[in-house]
N, C-alpha and C. Protein backbone atom coordinates (compact mmCIF):
# COMPACT_ATOMS: atom_id res chain seq x y z
N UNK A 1 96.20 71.61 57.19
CA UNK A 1 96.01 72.96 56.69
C UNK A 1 95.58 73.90 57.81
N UNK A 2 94.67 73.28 59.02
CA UNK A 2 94.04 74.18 60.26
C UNK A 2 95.52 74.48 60.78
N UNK A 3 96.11 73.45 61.21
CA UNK A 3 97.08 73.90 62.17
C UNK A 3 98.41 75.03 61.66
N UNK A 4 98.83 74.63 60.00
CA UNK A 4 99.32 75.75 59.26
C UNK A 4 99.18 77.03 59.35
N UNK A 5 97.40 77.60 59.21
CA UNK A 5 96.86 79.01 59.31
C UNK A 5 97.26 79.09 60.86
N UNK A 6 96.58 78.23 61.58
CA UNK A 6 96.73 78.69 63.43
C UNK A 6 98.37 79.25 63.56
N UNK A 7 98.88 78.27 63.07
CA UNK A 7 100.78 78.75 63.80
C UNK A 7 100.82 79.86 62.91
N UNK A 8 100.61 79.83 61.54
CA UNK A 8 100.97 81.35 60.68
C UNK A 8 100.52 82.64 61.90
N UNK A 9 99.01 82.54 62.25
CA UNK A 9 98.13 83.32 62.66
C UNK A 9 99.18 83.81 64.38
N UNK A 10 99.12 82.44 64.87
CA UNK A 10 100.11 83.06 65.89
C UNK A 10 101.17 83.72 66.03
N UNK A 11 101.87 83.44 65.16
CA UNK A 11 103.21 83.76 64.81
C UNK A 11 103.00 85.48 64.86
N UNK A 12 102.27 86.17 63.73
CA UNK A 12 101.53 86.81 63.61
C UNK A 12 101.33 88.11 64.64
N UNK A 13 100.43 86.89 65.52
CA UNK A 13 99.74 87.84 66.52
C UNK A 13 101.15 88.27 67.78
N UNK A 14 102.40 86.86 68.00
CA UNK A 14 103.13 87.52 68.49
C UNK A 14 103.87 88.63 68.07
N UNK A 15 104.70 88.79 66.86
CA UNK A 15 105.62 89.33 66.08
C UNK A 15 105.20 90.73 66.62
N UNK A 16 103.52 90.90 66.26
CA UNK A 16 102.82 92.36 66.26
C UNK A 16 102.23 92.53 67.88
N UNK A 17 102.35 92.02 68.60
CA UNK A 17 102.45 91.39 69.66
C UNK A 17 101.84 93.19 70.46
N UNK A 18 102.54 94.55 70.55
CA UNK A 18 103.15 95.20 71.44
C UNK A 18 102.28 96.33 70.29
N UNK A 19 101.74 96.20 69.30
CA UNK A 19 101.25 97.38 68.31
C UNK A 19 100.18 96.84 68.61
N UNK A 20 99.62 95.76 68.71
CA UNK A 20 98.35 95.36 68.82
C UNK A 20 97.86 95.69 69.99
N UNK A 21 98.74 95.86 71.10
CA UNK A 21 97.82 96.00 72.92
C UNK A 21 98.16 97.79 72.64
N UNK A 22 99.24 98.65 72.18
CA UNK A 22 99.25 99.74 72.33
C UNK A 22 97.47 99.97 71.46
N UNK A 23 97.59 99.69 70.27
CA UNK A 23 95.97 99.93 69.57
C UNK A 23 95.09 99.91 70.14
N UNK A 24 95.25 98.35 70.65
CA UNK A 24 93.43 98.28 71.79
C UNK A 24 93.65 99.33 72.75
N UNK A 25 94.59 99.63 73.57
CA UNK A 25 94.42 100.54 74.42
C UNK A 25 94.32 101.83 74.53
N UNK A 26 94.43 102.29 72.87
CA UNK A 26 94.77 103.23 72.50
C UNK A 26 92.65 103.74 72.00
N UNK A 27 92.46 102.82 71.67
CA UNK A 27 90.51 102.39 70.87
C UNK A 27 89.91 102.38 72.05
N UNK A 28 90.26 101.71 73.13
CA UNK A 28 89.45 101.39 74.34
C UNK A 28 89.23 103.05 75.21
N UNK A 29 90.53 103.60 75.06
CA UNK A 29 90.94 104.42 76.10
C UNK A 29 89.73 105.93 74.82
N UNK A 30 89.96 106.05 74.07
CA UNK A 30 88.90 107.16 73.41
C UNK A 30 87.76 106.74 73.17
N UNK A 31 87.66 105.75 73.05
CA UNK A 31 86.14 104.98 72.84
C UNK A 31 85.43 105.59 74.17
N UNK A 32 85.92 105.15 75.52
CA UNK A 32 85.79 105.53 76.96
C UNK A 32 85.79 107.04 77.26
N UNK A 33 86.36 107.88 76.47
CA UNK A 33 86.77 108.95 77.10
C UNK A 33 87.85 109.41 78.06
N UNK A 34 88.96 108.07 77.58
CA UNK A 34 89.87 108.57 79.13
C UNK A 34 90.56 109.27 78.11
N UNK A 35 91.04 108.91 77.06
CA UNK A 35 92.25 109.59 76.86
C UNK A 35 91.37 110.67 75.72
N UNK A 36 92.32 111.66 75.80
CA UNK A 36 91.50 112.99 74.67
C UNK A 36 92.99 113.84 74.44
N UNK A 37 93.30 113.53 73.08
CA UNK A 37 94.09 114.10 72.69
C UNK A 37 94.81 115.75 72.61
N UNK A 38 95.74 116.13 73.52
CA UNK A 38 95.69 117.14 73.90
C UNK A 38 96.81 118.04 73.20
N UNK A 39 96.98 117.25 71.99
CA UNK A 39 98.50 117.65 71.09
C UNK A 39 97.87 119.10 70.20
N UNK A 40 98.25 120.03 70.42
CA UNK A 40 97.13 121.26 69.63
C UNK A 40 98.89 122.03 69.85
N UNK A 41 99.26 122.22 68.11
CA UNK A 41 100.50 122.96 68.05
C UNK A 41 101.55 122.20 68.88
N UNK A 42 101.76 121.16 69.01
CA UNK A 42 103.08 121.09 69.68
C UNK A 42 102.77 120.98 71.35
N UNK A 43 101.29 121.50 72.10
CA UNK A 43 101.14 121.46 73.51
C UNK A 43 100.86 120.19 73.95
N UNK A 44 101.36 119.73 75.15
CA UNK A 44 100.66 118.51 75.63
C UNK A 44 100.21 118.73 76.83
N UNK A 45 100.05 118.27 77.51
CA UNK A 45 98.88 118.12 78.86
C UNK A 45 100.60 118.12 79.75
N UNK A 46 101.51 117.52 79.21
CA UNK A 46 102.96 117.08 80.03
C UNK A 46 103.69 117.16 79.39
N UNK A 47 105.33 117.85 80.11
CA UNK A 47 106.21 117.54 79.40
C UNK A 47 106.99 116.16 79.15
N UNK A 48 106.69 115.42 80.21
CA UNK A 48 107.45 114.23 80.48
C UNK A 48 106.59 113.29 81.34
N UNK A 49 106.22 112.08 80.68
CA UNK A 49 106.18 110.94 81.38
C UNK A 49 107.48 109.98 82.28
N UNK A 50 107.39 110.17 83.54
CA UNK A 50 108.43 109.46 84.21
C UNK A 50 107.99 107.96 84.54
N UNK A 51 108.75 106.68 83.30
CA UNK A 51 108.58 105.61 83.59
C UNK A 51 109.56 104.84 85.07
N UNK A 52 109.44 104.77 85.87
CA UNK A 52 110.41 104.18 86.58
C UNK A 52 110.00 102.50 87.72
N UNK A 53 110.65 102.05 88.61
CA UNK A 53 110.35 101.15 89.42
C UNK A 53 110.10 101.56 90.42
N UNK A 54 109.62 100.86 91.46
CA UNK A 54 109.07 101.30 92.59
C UNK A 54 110.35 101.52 93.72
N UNK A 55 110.97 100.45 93.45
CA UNK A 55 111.92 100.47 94.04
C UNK A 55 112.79 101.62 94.17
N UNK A 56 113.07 102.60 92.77
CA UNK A 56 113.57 103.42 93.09
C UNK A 56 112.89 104.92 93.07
N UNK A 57 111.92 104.78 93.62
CA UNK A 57 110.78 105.79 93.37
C UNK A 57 111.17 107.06 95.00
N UNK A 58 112.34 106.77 95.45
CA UNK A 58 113.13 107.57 96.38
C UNK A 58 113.98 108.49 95.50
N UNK A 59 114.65 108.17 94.37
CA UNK A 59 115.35 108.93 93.53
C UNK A 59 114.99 109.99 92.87
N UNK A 60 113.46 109.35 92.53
CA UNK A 60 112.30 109.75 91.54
C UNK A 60 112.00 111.19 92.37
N UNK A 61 111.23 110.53 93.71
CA UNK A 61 110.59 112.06 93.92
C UNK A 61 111.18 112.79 94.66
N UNK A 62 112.62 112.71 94.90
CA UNK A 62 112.91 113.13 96.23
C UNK A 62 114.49 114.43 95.29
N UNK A 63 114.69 113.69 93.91
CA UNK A 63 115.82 114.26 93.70
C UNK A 63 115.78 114.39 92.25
N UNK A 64 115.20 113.49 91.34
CA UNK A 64 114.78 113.86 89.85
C UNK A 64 113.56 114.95 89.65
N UNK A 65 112.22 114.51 90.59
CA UNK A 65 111.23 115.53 90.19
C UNK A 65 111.86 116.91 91.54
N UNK A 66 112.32 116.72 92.04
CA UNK A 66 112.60 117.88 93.11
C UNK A 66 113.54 119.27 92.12
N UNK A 67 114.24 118.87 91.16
CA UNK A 67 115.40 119.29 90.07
C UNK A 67 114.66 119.53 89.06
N UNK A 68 113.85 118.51 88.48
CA UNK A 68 113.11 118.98 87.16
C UNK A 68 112.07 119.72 87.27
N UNK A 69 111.21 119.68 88.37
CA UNK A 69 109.87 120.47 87.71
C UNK A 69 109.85 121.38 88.85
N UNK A 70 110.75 121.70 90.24
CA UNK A 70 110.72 122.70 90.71
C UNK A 70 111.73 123.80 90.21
N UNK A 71 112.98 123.54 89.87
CA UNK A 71 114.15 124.19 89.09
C UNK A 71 113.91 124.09 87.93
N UNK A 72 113.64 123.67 86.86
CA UNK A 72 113.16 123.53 85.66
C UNK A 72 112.14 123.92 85.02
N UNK A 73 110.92 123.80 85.85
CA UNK A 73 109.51 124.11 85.65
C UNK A 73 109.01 123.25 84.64
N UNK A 74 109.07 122.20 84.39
CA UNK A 74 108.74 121.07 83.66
C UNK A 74 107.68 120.36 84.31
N UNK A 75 106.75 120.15 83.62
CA UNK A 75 105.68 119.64 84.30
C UNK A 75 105.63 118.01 84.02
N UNK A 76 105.81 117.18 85.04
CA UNK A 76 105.86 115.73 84.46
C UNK A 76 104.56 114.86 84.93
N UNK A 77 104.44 113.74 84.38
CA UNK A 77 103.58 112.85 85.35
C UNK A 77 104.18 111.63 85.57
N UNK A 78 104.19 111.01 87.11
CA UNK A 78 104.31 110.09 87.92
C UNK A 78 103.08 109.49 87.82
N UNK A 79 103.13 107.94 87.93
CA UNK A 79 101.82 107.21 88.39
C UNK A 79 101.19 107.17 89.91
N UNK A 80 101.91 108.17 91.16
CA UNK A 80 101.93 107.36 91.98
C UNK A 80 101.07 108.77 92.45
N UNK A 81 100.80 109.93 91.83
CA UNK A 81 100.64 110.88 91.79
C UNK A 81 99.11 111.60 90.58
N UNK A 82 99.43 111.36 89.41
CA UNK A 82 98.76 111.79 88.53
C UNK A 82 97.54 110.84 87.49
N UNK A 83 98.03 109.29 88.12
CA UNK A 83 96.84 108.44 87.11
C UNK A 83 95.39 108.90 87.90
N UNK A 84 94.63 108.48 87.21
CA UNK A 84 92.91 108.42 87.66
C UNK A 84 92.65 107.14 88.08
N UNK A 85 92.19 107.31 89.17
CA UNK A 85 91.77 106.57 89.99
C UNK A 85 90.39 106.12 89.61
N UNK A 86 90.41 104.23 89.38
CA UNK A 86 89.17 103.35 89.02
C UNK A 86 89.73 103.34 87.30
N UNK A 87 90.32 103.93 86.61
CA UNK A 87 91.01 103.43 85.43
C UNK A 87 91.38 102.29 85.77
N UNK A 88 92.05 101.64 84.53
CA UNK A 88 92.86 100.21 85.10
C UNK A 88 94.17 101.20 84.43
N UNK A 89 94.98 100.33 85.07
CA UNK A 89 96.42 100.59 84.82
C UNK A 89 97.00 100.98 83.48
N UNK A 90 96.86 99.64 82.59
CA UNK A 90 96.92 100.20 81.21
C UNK A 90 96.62 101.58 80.61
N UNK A 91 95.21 101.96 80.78
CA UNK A 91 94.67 102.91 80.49
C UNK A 91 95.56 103.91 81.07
N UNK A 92 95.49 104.00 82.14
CA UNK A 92 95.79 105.39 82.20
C UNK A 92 97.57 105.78 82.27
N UNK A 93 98.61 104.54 81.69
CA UNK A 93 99.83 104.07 81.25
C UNK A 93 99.77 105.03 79.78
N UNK A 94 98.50 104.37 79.04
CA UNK A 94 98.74 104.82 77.50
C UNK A 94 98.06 106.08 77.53
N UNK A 95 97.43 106.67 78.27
CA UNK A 95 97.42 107.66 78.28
C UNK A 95 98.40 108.87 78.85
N UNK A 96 98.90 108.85 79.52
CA UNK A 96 100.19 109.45 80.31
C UNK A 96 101.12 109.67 79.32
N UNK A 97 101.26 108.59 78.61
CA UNK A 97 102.33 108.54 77.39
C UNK A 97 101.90 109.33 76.11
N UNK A 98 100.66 108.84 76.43
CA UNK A 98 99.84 109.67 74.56
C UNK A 98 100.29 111.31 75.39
N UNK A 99 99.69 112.04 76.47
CA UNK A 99 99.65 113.17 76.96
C UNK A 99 100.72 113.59 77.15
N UNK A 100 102.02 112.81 77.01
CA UNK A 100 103.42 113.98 77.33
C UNK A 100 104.27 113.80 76.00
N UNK A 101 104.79 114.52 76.52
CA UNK A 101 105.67 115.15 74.86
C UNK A 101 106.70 114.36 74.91
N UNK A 102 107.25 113.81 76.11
CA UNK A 102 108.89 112.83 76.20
C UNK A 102 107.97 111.89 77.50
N UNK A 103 108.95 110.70 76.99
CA UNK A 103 108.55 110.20 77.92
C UNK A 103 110.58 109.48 78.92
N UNK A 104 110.34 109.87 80.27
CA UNK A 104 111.83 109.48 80.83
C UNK A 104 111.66 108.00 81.34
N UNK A 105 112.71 107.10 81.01
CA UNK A 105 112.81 106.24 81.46
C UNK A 105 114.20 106.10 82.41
N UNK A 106 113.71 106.48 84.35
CA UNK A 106 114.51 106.16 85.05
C UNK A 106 114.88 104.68 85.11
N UNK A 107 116.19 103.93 84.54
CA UNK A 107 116.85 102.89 84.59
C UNK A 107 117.49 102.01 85.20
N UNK A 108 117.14 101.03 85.69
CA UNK A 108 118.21 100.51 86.76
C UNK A 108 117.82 98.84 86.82
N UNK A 109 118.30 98.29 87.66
CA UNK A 109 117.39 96.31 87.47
C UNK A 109 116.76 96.30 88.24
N UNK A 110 115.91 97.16 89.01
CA UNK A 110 114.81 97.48 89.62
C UNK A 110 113.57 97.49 88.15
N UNK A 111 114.02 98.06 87.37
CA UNK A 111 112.88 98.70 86.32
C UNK A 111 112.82 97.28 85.04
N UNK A 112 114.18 96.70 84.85
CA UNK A 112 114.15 95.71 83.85
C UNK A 112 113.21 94.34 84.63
N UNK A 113 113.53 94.31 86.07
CA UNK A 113 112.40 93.29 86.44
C UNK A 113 111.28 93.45 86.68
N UNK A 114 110.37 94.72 86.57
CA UNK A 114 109.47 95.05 86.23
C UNK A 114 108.14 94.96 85.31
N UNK A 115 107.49 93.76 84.95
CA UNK A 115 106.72 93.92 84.22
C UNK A 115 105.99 95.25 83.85
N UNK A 116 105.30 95.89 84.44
CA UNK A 116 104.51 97.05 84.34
C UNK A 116 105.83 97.98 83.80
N UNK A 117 107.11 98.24 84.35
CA UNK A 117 107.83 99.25 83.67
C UNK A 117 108.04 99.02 82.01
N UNK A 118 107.98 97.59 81.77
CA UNK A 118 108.44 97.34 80.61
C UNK A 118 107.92 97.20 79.44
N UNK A 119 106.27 97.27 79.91
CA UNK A 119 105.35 97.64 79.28
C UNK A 119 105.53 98.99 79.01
N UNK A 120 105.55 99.96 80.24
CA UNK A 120 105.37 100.95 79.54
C UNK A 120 106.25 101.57 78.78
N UNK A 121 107.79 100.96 78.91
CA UNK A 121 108.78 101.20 77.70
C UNK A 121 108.07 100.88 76.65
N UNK A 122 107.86 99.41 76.51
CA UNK A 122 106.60 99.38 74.78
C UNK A 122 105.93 100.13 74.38
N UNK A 123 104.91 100.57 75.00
CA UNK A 123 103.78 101.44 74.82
C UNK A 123 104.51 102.85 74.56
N UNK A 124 105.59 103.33 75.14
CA UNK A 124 106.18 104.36 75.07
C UNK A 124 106.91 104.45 73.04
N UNK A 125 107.31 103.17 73.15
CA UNK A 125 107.92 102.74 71.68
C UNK A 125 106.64 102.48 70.74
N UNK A 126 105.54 102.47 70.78
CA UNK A 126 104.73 102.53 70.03
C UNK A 126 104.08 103.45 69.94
N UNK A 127 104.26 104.60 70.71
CA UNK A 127 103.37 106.04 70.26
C UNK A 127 104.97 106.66 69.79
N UNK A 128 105.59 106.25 69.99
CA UNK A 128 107.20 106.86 68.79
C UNK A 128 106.87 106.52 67.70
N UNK A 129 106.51 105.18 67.25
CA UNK A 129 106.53 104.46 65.58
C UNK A 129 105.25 105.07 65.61
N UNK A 130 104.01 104.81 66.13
CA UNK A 130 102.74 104.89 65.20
C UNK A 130 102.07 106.22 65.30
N UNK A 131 102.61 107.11 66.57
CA UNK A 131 101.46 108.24 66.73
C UNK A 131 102.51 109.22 66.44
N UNK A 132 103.48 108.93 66.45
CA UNK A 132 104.40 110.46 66.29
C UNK A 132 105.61 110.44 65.00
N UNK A 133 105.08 109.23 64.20
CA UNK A 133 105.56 109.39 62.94
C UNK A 133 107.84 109.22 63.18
N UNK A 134 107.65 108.60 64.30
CA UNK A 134 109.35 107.67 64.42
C UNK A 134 110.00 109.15 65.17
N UNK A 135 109.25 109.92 66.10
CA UNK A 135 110.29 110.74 66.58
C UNK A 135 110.55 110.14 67.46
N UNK A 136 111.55 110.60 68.30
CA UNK A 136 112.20 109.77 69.60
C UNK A 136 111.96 110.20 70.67
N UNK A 137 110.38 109.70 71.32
CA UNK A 137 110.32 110.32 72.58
C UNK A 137 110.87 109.94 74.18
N UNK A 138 111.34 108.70 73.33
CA UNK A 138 111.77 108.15 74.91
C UNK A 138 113.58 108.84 74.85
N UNK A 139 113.58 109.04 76.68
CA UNK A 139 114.73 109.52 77.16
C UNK A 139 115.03 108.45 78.48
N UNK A 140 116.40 108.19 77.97
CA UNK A 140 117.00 107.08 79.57
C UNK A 140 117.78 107.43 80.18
N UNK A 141 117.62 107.53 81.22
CA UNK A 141 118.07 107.87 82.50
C UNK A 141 118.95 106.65 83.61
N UNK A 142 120.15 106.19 83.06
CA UNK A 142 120.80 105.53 83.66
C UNK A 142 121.14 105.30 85.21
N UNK A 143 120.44 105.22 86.05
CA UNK A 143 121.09 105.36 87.76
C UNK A 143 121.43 104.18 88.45
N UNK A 144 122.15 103.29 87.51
CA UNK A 144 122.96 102.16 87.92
C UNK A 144 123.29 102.05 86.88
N UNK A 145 124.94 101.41 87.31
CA UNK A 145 125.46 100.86 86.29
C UNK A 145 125.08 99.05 85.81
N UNK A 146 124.77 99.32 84.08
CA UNK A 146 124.21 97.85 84.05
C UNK A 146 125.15 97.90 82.15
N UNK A 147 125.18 96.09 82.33
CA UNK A 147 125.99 96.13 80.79
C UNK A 147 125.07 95.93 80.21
N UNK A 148 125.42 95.67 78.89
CA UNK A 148 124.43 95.42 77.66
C UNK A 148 124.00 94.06 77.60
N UNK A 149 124.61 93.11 78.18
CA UNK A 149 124.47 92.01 78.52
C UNK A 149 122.70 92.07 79.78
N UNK A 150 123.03 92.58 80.25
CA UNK A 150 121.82 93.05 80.83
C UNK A 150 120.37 93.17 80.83
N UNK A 151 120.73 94.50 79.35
CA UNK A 151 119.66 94.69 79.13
C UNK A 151 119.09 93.83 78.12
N UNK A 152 117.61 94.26 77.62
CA UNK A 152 116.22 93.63 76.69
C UNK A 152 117.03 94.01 75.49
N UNK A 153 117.00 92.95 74.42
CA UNK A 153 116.90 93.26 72.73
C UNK A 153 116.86 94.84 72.85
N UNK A 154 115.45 95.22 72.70
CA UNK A 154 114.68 96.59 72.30
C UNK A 154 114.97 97.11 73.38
N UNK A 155 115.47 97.56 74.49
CA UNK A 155 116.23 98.18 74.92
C UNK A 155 117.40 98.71 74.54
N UNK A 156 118.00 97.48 74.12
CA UNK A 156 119.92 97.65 73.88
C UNK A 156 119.50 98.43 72.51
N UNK A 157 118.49 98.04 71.40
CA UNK A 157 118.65 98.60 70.34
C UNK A 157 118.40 100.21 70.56
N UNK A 158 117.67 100.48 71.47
CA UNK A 158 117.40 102.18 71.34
C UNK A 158 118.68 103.06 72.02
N UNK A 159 119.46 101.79 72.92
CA UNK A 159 120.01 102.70 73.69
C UNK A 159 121.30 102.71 72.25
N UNK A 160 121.72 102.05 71.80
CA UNK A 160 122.84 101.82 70.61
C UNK A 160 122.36 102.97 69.55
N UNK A 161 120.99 103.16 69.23
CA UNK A 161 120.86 104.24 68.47
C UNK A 161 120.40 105.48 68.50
N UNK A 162 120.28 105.59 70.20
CA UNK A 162 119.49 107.07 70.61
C UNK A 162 120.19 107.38 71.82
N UNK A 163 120.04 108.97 71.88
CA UNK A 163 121.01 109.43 73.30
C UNK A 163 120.58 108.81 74.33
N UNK A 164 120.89 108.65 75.39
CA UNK A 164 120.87 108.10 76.78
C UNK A 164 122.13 109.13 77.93
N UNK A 165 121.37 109.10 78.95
CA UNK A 165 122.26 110.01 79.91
C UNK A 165 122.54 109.41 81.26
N UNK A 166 123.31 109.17 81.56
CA UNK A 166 123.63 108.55 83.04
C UNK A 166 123.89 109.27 84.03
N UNK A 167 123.49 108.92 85.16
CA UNK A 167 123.35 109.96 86.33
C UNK A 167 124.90 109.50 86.62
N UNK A 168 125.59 111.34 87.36
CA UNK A 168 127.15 111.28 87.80
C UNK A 168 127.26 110.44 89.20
N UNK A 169 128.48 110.56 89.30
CA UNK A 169 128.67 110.61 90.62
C UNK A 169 129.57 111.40 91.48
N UNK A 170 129.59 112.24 90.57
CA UNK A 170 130.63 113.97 90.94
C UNK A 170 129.93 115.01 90.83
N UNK A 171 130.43 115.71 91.57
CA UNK A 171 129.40 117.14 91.43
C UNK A 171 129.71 117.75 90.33
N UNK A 172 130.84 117.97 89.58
CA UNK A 172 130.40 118.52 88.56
C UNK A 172 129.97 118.14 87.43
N UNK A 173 129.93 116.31 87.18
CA UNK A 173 128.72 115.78 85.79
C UNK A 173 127.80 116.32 86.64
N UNK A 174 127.26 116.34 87.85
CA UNK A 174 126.14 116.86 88.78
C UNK A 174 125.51 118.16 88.30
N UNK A 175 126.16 118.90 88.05
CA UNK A 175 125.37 119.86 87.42
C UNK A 175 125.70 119.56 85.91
N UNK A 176 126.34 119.27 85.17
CA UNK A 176 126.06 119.27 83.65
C UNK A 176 124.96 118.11 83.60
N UNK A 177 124.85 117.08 84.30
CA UNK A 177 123.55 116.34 84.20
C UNK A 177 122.39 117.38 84.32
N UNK A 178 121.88 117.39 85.33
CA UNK A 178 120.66 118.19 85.32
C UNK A 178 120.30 119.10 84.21
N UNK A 179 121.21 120.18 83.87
CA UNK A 179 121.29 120.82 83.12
C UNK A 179 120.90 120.26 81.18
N UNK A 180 121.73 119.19 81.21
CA UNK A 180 120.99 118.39 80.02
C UNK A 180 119.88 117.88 80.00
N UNK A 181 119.76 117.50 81.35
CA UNK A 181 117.86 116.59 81.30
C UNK A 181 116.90 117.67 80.72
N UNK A 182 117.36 118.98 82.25
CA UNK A 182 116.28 119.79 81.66
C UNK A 182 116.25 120.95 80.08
N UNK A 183 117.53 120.70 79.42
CA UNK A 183 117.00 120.72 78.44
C UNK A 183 116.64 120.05 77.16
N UNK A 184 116.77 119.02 77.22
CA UNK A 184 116.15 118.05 76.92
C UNK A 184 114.52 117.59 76.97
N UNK A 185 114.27 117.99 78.59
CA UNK A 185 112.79 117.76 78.03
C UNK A 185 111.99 119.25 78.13
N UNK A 186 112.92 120.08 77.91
CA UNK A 186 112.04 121.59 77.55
C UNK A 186 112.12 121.61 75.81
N UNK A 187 112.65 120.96 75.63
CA UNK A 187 112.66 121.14 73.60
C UNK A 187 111.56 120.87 73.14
């Protein structure tokens, strides 16, 4: 009968696995004072959380944030740039995410081998279901080509049922890209 409840219990604790660490971090992080909810009418602290890999963190600042928030005026946050320093990681992950209104996920197999990115895709998917009542804040940003074969379950499922945008390789998707990102995360 012990070992019955234990495997039920585990089973359980995996299934909910990704609602349960967004929660604690979500309890830990206001309990603490890091995170303070800055949603008043529709404002956030950010327009966009940029989840990406390190690896391609040349793309990131040199030609995505150079386009979005100097031509755009979109204010985003980077980790490499905007976390608080002596937080732990988590924290100031679920907070970044709680504080922007979209969150972008630059894409590539730099980011799927990523532990830390793929977390924060989760965490990103759990302030969609639990804090924002199933809107769709995550946005993907394709800059390699990868199949579906590729990608995660819960990846493939968001990208199958939510827009996704892939970076060109012509100048003129070149400007209709940009042009959609940024309005996209000005809405």
């Amino acid at each position: 009968m012990v070992f019955f409840v234990i495997t039920i219990f585990g089973g359980l604790l995996y299934r909910y696995r990704w609602k349960i660490r967004y929660l604690y971090y979500i309890v830990k992080s206001k309990h603490q004072g890091y995170v303070k909810h800055l949603q008043v009418d529709n404002h956030f602290l950010y327009d966009a959380f940029i989840s990406y890999a390190d690896e391609d963190e040349t793309f990131v600042h040199w030609t995505f944030l150079k386009r979005i928030e100097e031509e755009g005026n979109i204010r985003c946050c980077v980790h490499k740039r905007d976390f608080l320093p002596g937080n732990d990681i988590a924290t100031n992950i679920t907070s970044a995410i709680h504080n922007s209104r979209k969150t972008v996920v630059i894409m590539s197999h730099s980011f799927l081998a990523s532990d830390w990115c793929l977390f924060e895709f989760n965490m990103a998917k759990m302030e969609s279901i639990y804090s924002r009542s199933s809107e769709n804040i995550i946005f993907i940003v394709f800059i390699e080509q990868l199949s579906s074969k590729d990608l995660p379950l819960n990846v493939l499922e968001l990208v199958q049922s939510k827009s996704y945008i892939e970076f060109p390789n012509d100048e003129y998707g070149d400007v209709v890209f940009w042009e959609k990102v940024k309005e996209t995360l000005s809405m």
